[in-house]
C-alpha atoms as a PDB file:
ATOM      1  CA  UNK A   1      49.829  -8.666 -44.886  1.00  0.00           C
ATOM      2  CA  UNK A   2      49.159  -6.319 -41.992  1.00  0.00           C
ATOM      3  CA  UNK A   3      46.473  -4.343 -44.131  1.00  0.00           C
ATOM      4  CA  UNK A   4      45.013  -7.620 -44.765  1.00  0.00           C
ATOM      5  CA  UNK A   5      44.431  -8.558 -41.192  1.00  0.00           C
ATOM      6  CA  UNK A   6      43.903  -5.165 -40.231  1.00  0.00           C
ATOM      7  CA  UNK A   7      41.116  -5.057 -42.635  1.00  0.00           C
ATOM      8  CA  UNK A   8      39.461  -8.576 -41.631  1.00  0.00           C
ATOM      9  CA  UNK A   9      39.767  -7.679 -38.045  1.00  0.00           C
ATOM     10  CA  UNK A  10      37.793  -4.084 -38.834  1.00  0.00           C
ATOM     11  CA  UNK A  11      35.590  -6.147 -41.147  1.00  0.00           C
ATOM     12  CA  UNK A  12      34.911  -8.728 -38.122  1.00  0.00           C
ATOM     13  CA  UNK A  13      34.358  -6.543 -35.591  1.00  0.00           C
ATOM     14  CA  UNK A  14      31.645  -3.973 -37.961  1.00  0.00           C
ATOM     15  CA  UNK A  15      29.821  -7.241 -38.136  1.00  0.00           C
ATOM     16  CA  UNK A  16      29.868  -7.971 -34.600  1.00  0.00           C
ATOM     17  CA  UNK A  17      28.952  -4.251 -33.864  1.00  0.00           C
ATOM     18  CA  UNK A  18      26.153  -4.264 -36.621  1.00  0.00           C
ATOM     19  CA  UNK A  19      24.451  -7.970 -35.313  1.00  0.00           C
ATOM     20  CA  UNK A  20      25.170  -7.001 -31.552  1.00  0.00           C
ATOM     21  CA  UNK A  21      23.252  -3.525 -31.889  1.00  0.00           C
ATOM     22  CA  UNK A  22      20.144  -5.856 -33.853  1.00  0.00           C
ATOM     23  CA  UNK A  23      20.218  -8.219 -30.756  1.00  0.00           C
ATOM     24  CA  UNK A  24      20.194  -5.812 -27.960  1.00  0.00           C
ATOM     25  CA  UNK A  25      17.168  -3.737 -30.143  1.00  0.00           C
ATOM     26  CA  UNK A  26      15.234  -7.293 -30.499  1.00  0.00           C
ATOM     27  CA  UNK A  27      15.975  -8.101 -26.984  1.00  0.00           C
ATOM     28  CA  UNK A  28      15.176  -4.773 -25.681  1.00  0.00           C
ATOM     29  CA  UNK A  29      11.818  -5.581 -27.591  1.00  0.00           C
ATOM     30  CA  UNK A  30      11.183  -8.117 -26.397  1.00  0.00           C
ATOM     31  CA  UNK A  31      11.874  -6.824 -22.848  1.00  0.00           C
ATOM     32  CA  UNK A  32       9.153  -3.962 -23.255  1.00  0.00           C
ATOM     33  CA  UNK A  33       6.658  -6.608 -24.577  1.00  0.00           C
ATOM     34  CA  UNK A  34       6.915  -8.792 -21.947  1.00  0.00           C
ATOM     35  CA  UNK A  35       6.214  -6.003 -19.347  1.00  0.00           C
ATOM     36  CA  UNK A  36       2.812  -4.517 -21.193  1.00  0.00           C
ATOM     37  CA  UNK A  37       2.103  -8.232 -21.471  1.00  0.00           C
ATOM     38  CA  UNK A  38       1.840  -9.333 -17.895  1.00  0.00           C
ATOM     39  CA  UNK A  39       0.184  -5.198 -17.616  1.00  0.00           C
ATOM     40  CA  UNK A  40      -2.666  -6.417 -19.676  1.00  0.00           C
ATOM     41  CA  UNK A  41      -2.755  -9.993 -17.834  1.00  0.00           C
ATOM     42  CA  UNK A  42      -3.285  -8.660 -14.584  1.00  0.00           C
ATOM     43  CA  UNK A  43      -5.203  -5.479 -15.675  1.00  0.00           C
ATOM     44  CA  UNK A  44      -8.708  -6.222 -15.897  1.00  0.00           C
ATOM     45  CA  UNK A  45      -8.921  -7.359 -12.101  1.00  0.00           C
ATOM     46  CA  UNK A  46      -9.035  -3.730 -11.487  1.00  0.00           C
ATOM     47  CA  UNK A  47     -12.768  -3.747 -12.061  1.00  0.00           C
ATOM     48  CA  UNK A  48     -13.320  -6.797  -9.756  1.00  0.00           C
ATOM     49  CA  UNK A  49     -10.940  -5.039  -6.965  1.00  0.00           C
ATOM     50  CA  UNK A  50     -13.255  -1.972  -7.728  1.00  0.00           C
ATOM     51  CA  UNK A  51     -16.479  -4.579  -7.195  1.00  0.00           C
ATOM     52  CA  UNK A  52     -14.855  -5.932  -4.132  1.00  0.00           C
ATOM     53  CA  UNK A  53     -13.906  -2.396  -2.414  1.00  0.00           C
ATOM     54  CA  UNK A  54     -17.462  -1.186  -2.619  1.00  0.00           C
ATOM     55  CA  UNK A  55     -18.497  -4.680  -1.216  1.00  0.00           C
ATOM     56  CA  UNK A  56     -16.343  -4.377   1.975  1.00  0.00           C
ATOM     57  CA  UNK A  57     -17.545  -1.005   2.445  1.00  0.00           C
ATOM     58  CA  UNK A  58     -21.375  -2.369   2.715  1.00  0.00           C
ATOM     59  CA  UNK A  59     -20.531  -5.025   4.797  1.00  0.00           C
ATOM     60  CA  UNK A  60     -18.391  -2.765   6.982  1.00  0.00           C
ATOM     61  CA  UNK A  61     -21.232  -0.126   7.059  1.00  0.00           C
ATOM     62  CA  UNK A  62     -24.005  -3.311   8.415  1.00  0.00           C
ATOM     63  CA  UNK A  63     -21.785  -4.678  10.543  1.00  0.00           C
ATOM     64  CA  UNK A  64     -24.338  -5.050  13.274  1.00  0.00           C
ATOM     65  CA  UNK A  65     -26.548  -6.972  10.627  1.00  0.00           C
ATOM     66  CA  UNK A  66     -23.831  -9.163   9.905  1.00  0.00           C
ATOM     67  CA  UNK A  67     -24.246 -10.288  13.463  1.00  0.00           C
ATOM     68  CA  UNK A  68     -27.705 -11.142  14.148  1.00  0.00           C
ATOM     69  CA  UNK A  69     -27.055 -13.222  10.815  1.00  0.00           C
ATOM     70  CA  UNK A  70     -24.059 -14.292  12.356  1.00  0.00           C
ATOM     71  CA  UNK A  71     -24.275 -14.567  16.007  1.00  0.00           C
ATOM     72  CA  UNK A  72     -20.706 -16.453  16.439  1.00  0.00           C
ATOM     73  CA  UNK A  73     -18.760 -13.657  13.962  1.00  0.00           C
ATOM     74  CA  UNK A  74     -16.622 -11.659  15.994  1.00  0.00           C
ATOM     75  CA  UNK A  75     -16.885  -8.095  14.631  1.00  0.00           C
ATOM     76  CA  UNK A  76     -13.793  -6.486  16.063  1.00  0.00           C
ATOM     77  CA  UNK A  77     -12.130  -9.016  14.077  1.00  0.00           C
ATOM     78  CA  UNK A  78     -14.118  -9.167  11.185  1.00  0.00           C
ATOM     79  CA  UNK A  79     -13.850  -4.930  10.380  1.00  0.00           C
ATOM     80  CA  UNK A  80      -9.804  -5.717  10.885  1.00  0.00           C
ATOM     81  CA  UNK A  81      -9.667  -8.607   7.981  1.00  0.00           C
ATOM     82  CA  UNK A  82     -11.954  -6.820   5.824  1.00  0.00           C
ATOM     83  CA  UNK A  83     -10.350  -3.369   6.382  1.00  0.00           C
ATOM     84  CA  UNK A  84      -7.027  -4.820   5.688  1.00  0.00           C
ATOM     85  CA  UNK A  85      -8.518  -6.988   2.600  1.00  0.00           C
ATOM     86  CA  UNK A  86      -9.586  -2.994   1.110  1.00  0.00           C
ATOM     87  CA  UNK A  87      -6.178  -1.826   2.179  1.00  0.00           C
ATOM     88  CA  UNK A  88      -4.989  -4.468   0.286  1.00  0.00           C
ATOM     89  CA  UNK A  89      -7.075  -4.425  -3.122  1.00  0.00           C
ATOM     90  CA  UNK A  90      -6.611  -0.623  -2.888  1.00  0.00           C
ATOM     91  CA  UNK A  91      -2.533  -1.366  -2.684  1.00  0.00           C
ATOM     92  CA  UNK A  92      -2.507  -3.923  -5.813  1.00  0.00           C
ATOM     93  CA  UNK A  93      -4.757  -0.869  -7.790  1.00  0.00           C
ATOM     94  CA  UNK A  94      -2.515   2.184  -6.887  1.00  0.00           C
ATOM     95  CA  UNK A  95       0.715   0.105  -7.918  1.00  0.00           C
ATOM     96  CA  UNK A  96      -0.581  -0.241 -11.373  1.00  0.00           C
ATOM     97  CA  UNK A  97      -1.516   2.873 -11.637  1.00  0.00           C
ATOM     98  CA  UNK A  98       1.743   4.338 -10.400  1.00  0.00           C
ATOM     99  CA  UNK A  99       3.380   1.621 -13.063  1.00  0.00           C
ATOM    100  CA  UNK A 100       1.134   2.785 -15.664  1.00  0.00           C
ATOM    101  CA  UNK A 101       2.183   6.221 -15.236  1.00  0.00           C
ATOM    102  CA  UNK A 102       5.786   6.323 -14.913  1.00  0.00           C
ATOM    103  CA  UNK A 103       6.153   3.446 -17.422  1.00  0.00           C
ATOM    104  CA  UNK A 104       8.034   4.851 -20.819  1.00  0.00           C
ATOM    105  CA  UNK A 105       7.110   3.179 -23.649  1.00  0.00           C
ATOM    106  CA  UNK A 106      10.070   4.793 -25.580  1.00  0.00           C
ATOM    107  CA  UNK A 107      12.666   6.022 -23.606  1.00  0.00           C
ATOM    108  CA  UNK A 108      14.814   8.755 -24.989  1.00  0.00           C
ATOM    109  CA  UNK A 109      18.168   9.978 -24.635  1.00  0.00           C
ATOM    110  CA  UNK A 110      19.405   6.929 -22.994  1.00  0.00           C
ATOM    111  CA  UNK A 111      21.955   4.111 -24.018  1.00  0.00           C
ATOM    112  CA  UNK A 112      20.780   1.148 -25.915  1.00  0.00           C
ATOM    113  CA  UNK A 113      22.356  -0.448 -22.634  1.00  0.00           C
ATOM    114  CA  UNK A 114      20.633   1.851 -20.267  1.00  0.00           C
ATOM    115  CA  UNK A 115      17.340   1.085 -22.316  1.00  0.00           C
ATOM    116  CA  UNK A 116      17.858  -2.711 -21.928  1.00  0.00           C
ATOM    117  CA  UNK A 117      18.411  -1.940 -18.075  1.00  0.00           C
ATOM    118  CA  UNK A 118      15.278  -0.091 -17.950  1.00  0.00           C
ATOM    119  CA  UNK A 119      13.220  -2.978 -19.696  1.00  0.00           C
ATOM    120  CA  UNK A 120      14.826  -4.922 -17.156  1.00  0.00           C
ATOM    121  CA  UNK A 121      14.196  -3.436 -14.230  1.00  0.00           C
ATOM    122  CA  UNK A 122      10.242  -2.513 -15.298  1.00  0.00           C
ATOM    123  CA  UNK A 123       9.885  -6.463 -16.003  1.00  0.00           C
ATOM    124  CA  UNK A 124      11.161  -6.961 -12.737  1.00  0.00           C
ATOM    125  CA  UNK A 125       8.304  -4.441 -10.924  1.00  0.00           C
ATOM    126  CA  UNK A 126       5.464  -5.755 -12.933  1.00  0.00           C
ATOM    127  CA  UNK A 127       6.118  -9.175 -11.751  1.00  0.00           C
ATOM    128  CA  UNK A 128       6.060  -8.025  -8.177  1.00  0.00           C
ATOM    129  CA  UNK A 129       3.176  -6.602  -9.277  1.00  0.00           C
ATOM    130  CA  UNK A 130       1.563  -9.758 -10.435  1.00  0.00           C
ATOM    131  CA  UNK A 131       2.438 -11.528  -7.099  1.00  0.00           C
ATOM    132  CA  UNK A 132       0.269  -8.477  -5.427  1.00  0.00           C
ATOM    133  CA  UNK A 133      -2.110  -8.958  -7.726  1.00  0.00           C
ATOM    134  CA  UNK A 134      -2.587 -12.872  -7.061  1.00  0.00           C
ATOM    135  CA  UNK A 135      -2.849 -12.247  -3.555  1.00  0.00           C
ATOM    136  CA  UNK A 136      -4.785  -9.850  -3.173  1.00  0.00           C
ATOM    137  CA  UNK A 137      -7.511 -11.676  -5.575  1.00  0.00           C
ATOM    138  CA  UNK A 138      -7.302 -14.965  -3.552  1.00  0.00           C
ATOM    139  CA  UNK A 139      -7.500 -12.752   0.042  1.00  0.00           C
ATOM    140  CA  UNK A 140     -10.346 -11.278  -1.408  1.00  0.00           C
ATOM    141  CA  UNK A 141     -12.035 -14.462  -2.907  1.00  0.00           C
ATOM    142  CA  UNK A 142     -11.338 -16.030   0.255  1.00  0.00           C
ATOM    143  CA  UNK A 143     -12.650 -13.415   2.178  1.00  0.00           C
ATOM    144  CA  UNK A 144     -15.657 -12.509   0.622  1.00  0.00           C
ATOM    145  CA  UNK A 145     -16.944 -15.740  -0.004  1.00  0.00           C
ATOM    146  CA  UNK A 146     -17.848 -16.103   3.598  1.00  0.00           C
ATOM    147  CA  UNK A 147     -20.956 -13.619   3.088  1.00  0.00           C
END
């Protein structure tokens, strides 16, 4: 009797092993696809951050044109906002490019449970990413559509 529950238990718990180890791989998966999903979301406004930068530069560079067009613009104020708008675009572009770079697609010679920790925490930093990402687009099209 003891063999036989000793053997359903051992049976039981293989099982458990076997379909735990298939869930943490599909999670862990899933996990890494969600992160190079919201990457490739937010990606391509890298080339309209790029657009914008070079546009702040020109308008910071004819300042003094800017105000005979616009006699009421205060410029002190106006090289802050758009200085800190190209601070800001050039933030949101260095953080994916630091993501992009220390990102591991396949990390090795870690835990299955270290791995789904990693996933984790990289979903986690793209998000805040995102959130950068969104602001810094509406700042700019805010900004910019003023000239």
């Amino acid at each position: 009797m003891k063999k036989i529950i000793f053997l359903a238990s051992a049976t039981l718990l293989f099982f458990s092993a076997c379909n735990s180890d298939g869930s943490d791989a599909s999670e862990i998966e899933r996990l890494r696809e969600e992160a190079i999903a919201i990457h490739d979301e937010i990606m391509p406004q890298i080339s309209a951050f790029d657009r914008n930068t070079v546009k702040i530069d020109s308008l910071l560079l004819n300042l003094p044109q800017l105000k005979e067009a616009y006699p009421d613009m205060d410029t002190t104020q106006t090289r802050a906002d758009l200085s800190g708008l190209k601070s800001q675009l050039e933030q949101a572009t260095n953080s994916m490019m630091d993501w992009m770079t220390e990102f591991e697609v396949d990390p090795q010679d870690k835990s299955t449970a270290e791995i789904k920790a990693y996933y984790e925490e990289e979903v986690e930093k793209v998000k805040d990413m995102k959130q950068l990402f969104e602001a810094a687009s509406k700042s700019s099209t805010d900004k910019l559509a003023q000239f």
